[in-house]
Protein backbone atom coordinates (compact mmCIF):
# COMPACT_ATOMS: atom_id res chain seq x y z
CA UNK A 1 0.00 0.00 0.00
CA UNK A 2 1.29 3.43 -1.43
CA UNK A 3 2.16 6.09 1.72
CA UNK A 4 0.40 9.58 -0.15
CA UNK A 5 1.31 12.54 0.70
CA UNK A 6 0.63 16.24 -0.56
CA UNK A 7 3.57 19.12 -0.60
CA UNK A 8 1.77 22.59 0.02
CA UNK A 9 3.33 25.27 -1.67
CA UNK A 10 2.74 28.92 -1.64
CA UNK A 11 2.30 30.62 -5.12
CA UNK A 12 -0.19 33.76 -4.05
CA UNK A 13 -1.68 35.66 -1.11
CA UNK A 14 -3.84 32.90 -0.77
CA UNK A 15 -3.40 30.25 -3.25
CA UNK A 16 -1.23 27.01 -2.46
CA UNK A 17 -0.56 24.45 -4.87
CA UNK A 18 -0.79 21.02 -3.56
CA UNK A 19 1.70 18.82 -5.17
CA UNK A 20 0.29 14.80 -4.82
CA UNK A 21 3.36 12.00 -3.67
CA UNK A 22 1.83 8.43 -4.60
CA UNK A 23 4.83 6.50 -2.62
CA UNK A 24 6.84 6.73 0.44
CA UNK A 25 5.11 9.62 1.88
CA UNK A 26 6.21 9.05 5.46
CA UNK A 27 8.46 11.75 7.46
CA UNK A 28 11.43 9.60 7.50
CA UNK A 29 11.74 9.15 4.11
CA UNK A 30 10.29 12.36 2.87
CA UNK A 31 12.07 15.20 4.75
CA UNK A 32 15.66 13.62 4.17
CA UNK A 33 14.94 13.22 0.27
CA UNK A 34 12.89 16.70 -0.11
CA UNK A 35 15.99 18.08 1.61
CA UNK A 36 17.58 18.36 -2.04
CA UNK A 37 15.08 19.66 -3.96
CA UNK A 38 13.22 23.47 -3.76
CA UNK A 39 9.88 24.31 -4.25
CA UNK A 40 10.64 25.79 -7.63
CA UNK A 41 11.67 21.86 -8.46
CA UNK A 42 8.54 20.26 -6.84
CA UNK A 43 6.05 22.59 -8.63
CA UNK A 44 7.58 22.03 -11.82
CA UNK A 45 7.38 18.45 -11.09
CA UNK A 46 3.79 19.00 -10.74
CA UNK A 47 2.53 15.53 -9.64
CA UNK A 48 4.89 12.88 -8.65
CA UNK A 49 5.31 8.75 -7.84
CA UNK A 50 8.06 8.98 -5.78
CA UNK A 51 10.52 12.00 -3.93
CA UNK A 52 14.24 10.60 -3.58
CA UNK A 53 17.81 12.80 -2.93
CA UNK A 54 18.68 12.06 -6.75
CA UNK A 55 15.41 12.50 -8.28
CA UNK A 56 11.83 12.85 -8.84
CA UNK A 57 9.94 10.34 -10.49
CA UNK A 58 7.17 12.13 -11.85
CA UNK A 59 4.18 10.93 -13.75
CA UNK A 60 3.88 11.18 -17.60
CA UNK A 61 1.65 13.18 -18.40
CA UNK A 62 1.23 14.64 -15.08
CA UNK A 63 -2.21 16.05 -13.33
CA UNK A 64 -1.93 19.73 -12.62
CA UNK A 65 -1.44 20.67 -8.62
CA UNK A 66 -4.88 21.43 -7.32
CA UNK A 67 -4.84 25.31 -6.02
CA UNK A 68 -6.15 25.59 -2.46
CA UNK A 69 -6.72 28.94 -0.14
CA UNK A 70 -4.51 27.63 2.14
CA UNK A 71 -2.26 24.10 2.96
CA UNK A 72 -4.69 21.17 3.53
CA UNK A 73 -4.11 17.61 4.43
CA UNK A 74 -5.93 15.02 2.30
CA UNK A 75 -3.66 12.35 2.33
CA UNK A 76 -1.48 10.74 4.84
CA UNK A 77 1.33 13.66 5.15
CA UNK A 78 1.31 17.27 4.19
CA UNK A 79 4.67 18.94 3.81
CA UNK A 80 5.33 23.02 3.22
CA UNK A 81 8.33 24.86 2.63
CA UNK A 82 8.91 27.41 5.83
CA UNK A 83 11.82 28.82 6.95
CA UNK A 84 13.95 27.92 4.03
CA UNK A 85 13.30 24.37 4.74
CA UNK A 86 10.87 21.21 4.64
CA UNK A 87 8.96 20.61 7.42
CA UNK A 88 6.15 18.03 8.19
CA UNK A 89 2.93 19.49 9.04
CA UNK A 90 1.31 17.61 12.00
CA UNK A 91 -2.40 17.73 12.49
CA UNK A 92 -4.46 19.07 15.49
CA UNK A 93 -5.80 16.20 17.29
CA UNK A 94 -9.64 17.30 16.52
CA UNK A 95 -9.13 18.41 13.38
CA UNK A 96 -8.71 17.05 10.14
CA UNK A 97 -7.07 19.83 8.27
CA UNK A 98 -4.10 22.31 8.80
């Protein structure tokens, strides 16, 4: 079973583009391998099978990233670029998005 995740990235005063991550989703894969790539790379990837240090595997032809009003959590994991880094987004306990 595929770990999905969702990378939230900021393109407008309120518009995110939510990048979808088929495999490996988890925090201890994800942060280390996102680690090498910026969110210029990620939205270009625009929807993508896997996230490793030496690449993206992207699908062919890829979906466009759905454009939220701000980061939300549909999958599994939701990851944002702050602070000139990655970070994993962790939910409120009685709520179901960020």
């Amino acid at each position: 079973m595929s770990t999905r995740a969702q990378i939230a990235i900021q393109i407008g005063p309120e518009e995110w583009a939510h990048v979808y991550v088929h495999f490996d989703g988890y925090p201890v894969h994800m942060l280390p391998a996102l680690a090498q790539w910026k969110p210029e790379d990620i939205l270009a990837a625009r929807e993508i099978r896997q996230v490793t240090p030496e690449a993206l595997d992207c699908f062919s032809p890829p979906r466009d990233p759905r454009i939220l009003p701000r980061p939300t959590r549909e999958f599994a994991h939701l990851y944002m670029w702050i602070g000139c880094q990655w970070v994993a987004i962790k939910p409120k306990a009685d709520a179901d998005r960020v």
